[in-house]
C-alpha atoms as a PDB file:
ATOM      1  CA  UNK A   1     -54.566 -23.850  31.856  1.00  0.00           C
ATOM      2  CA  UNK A   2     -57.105 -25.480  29.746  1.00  0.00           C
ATOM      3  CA  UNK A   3     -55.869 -26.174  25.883  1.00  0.00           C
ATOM      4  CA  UNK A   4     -57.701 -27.654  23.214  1.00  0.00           C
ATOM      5  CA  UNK A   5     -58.191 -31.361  23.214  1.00  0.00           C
ATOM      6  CA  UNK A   6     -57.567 -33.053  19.934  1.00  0.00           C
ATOM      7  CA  UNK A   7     -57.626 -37.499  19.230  1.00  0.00           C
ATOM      8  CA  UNK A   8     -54.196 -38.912  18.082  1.00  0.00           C
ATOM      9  CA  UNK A   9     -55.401 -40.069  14.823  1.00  0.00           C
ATOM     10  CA  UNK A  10     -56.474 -36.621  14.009  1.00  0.00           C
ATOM     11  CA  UNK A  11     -53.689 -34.778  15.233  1.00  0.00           C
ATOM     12  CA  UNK A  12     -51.263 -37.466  12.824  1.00  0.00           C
ATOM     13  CA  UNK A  13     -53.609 -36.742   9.769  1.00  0.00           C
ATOM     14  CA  UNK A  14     -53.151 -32.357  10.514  1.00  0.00           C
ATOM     15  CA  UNK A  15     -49.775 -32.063  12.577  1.00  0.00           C
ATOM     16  CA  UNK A  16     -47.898 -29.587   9.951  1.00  0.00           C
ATOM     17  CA  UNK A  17     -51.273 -27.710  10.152  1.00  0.00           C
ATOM     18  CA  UNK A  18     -51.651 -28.338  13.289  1.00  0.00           C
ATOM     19  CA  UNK A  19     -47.634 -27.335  14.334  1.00  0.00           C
ATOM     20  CA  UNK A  20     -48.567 -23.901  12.131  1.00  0.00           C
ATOM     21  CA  UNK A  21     -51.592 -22.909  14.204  1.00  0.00           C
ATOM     22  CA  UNK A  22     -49.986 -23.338  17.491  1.00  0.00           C
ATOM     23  CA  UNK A  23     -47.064 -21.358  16.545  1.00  0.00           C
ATOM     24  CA  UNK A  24     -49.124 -18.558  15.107  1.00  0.00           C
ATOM     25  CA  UNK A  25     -51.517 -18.096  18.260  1.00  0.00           C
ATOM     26  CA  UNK A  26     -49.383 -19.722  20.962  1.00  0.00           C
ATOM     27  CA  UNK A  27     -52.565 -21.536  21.992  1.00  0.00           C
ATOM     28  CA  UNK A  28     -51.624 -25.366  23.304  1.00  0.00           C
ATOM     29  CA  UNK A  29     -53.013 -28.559  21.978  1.00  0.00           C
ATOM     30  CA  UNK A  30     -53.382 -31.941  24.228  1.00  0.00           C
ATOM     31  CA  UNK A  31     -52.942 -34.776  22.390  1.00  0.00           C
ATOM     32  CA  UNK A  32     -55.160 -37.995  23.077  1.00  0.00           C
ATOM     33  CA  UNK A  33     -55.727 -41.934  22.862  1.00  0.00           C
ATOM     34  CA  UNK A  34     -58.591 -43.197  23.384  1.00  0.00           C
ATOM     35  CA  UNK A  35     -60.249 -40.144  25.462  1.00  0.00           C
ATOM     36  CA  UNK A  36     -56.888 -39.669  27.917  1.00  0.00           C
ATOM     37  CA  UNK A  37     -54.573 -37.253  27.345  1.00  0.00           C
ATOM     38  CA  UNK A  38     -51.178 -38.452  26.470  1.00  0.00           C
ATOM     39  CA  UNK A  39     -49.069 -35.436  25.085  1.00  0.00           C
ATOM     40  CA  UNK A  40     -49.366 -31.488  25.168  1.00  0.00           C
ATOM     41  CA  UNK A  41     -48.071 -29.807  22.390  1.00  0.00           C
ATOM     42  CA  UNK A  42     -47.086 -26.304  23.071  1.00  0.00           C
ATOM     43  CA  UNK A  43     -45.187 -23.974  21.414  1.00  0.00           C
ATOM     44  CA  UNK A  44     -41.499 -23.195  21.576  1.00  0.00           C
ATOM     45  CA  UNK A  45     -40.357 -20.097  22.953  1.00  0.00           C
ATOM     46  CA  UNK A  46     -36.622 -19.047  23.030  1.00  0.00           C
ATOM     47  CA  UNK A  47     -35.750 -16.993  25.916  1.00  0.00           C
ATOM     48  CA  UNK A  48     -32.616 -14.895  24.821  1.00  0.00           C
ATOM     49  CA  UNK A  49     -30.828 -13.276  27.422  1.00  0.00           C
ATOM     50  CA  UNK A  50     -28.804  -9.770  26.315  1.00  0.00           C
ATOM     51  CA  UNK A  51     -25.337 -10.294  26.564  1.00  0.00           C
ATOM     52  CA  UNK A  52     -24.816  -6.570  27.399  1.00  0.00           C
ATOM     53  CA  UNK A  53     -26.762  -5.961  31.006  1.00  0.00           C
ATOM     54  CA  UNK A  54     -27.096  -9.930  32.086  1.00  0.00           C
ATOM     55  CA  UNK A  55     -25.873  -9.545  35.068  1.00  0.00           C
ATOM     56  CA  UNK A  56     -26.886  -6.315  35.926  1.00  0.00           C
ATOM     57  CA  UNK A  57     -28.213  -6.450  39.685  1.00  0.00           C
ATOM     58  CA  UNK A  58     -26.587  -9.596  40.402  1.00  0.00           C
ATOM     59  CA  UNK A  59     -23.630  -7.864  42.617  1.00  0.00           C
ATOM     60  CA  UNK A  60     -23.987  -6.353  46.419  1.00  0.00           C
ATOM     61  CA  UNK A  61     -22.028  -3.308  47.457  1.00  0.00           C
ATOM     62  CA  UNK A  62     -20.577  -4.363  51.176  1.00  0.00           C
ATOM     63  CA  UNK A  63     -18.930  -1.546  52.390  1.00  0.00           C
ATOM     64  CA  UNK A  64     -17.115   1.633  51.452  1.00  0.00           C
ATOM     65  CA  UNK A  65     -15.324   0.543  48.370  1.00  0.00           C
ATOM     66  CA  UNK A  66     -13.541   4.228  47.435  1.00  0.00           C
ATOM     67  CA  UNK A  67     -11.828   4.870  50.909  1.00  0.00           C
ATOM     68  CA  UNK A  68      -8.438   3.974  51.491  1.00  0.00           C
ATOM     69  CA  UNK A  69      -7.774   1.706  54.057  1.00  0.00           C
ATOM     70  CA  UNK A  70      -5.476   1.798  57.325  1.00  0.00           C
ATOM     71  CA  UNK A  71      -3.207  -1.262  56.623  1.00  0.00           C
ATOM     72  CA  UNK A  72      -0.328  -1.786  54.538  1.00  0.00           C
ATOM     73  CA  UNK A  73       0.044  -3.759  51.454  1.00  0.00           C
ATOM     74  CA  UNK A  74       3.132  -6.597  51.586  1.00  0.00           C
ATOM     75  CA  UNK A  75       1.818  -7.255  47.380  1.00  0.00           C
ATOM     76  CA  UNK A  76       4.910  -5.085  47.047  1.00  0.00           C
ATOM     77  CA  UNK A  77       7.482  -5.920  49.638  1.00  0.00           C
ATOM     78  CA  UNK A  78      10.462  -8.058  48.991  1.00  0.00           C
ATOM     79  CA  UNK A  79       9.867 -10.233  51.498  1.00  0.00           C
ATOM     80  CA  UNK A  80       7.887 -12.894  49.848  1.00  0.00           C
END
Protein backbone atom coordinates (compact mmCIF):
# COMPACT_ATOMS: atom_id res chain seq x y z
CA UNK A 1 0.00 0.00 0.00
CA UNK A 2 1.69 3.09 -1.07
CA UNK A 3 1.29 6.22 1.57
CA UNK A 4 2.57 9.53 1.28
CA UNK A 5 6.21 10.10 1.89
CA UNK A 6 7.02 13.04 4.07
CA UNK A 7 11.13 14.17 5.52
CA UNK A 8 11.48 14.03 9.38
CA UNK A 9 12.19 17.60 9.77
CA UNK A 10 8.98 18.40 8.12
CA UNK A 11 6.85 16.01 9.66
CA UNK A 12 8.39 17.55 13.43
CA UNK A 13 7.59 21.18 12.19
CA UNK A 14 3.46 19.86 11.10
CA UNK A 15 2.85 16.63 13.32
CA UNK A 16 -0.46 18.04 15.21
CA UNK A 17 -1.46 18.98 11.60
CA UNK A 18 -0.14 16.32 10.34
CA UNK A 19 -1.78 13.70 13.29
CA UNK A 20 -5.29 15.72 12.25
CA UNK A 21 -5.14 14.90 8.54
CA UNK A 22 -4.42 11.31 8.95
CA UNK A 23 -7.15 10.83 11.34
CA UNK A 24 -9.66 12.65 9.21
CA UNK A 25 -8.93 10.65 5.84
CA UNK A 26 -7.30 7.52 7.26
CA UNK A 27 -4.65 8.00 4.57
CA UNK A 28 -0.95 6.84 6.04
CA UNK A 29 2.14 8.92 6.16
CA UNK A 30 5.90 7.36 6.00
CA UNK A 31 8.14 9.17 7.83
CA UNK A 32 11.84 9.74 6.52
CA UNK A 33 15.68 10.57 7.20
CA UNK A 34 17.62 11.34 4.82
CA UNK A 35 15.50 9.76 1.75
CA UNK A 36 14.80 6.16 3.76
CA UNK A 37 11.87 5.53 5.35
CA UNK A 38 12.08 5.13 9.03
CA UNK A 39 8.45 5.26 10.54
CA UNK A 40 4.77 4.89 9.13
CA UNK A 41 2.32 6.75 10.79
CA UNK A 42 -1.11 5.38 10.44
CA UNK A 43 -4.09 5.91 12.06
CA UNK A 44 -5.61 4.25 15.08
CA UNK A 45 -8.54 2.22 14.74
CA UNK A 46 -10.36 0.58 17.76
CA UNK A 47 -11.93 -2.61 16.95
CA UNK A 48 -14.84 -3.05 19.54
CA UNK A 49 -16.26 -6.29 19.78
CA UNK A 50 -20.27 -6.43 20.98
CA UNK A 51 -20.49 -7.96 24.14
CA UNK A 52 -23.99 -9.31 23.26
CA UNK A 53 -23.41 -11.92 20.10
CA UNK A 54 -19.33 -12.36 20.54
CA UNK A 55 -19.36 -15.61 20.49
CA UNK A 56 -22.04 -16.34 18.37
CA UNK A 57 -20.86 -19.24 15.91
CA UNK A 58 -18.07 -20.21 18.00
CA UNK A 59 -19.93 -23.57 19.39
CA UNK A 60 -20.52 -27.06 17.32
CA UNK A 61 -23.65 -29.09 17.85
CA UNK A 62 -22.21 -32.95 18.14
CA UNK A 63 -25.01 -35.00 18.40
CA UNK A 64 -28.64 -35.18 19.45
CA UNK A 65 -28.62 -32.94 22.43
CA UNK A 66 -32.72 -33.16 23.31
CA UNK A 67 -33.01 -37.08 23.45
CA UNK A 68 -32.79 -38.84 26.53
CA UNK A 69 -30.25 -41.21 26.87
CA UNK A 70 -30.19 -45.10 27.76
CA UNK A 71 -27.92 -45.03 30.90
CA UNK A 72 -28.48 -44.19 34.34
CA UNK A 73 -27.31 -41.30 36.31
CA UNK A 74 -25.26 -42.33 39.82
CA UNK A 75 -25.20 -37.90 40.30
CA UNK A 76 -28.02 -39.03 42.57
CA UNK A 77 -27.27 -42.32 44.20
CA UNK A 78 -26.02 -42.66 47.69
CA UNK A 79 -23.31 -44.50 46.90
CA UNK A 80 -20.66 -41.94 46.46
Amino acid sequence: MASKRIPAGTFKAKCLKLMDHIAATGEAITVTKHGTPVVRVVPAVEQRTPFVGRLAGSGARIGDVTSPIDEMWDALSDDV
